[in-house]
Structure formats: C-alpha cells, structure tokens
Protein backbone atom coordinates (compact mmCIF):
# COMPACT_ATOMS: atom_id res chain seq x y z
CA UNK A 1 0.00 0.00 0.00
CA UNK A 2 1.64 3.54 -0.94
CA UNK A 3 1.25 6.18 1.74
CA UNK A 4 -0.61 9.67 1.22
CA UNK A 5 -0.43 12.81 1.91
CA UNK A 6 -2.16 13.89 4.97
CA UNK A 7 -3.15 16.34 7.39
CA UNK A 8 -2.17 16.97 10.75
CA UNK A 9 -3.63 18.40 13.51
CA UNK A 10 -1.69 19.14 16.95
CA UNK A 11 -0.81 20.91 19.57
CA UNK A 12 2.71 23.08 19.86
CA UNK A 13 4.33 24.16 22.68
CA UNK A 14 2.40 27.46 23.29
CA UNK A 15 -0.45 24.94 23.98
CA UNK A 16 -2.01 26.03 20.82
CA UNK A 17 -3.94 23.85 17.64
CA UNK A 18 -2.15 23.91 14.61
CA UNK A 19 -2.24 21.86 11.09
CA UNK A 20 0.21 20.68 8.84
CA UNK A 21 0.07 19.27 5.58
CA UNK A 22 2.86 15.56 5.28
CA UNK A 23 3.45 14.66 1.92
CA UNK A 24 3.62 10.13 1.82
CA UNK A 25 7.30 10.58 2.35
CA UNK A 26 7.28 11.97 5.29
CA UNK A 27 7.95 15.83 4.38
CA UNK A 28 6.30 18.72 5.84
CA UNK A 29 4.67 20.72 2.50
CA UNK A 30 2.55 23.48 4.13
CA UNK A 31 1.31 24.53 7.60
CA UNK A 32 -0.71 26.93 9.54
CA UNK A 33 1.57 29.27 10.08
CA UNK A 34 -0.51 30.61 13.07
CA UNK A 35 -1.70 28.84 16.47
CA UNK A 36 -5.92 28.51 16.77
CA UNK A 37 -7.14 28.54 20.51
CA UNK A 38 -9.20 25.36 19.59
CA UNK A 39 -8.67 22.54 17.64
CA UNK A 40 -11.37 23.70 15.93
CA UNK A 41 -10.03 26.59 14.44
CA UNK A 42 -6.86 24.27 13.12
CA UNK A 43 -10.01 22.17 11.19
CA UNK A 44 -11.41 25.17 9.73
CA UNK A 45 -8.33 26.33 8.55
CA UNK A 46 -7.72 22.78 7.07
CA UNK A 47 -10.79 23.01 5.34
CA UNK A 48 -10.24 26.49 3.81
CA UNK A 49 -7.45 25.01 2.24
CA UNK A 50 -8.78 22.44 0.84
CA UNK A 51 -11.45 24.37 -0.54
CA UNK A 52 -9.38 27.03 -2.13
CA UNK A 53 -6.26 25.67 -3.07
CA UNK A 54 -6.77 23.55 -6.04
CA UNK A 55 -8.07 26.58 -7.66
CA UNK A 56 -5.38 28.94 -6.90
CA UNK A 57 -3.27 30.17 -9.35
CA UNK A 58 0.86 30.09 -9.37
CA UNK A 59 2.68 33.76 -9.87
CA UNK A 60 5.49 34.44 -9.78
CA UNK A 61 6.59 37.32 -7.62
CA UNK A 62 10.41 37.85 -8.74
C-alpha cells in the first residue's frame, strides 16, 4: 500500500492547535503558520485550504 499525503492536527508548545500538511514521504509541504485557541479553528483552517487551493493560481513574484 503507498502512503498519502495527509493532514495533521496538533498541539505546539504554546499549547495552541495547529495543522500541517505531510506529503507520503514523510515531508512537511505546508502549515498553519498561526496557532488557533481550539482545535477547531486548526479544522477550519484545514478546510479552507482544501477548498481554495486547487483553484489557486501560481505567480510568480520575482
């Protein structure tokens, strides 16, 4: 069976939620950037991402 990518959802050591997106190696790819009072707010953020994401566009900034 070949691993996928998944989300996480934990606590860091401010006590806070966060998410983070593991690709099937084992890599870290994306997180939330920002601690969520409730575990909640880490799931919400998950699924904003998921909702908007595969729609967004690449620029380049340089």
């Amino acid at each position: 069976m070949t691993a996928q990518a998944r989300f996480e959802v934990y606590r860091d050591r401010a006590d806070e939620w966060r998410w983070r997106l593991v690709a099937s190696n084992g890599e870290i790819i994306a997180d939330s950037a920002e601690g969520y009072a409730a575990k909640q707010g880490a799931q919400r953020g998950i699924e904003s991402v998921k909702r908007v994401a595969g729609d967004a566009p690449v620029v380049d900034v340089e």
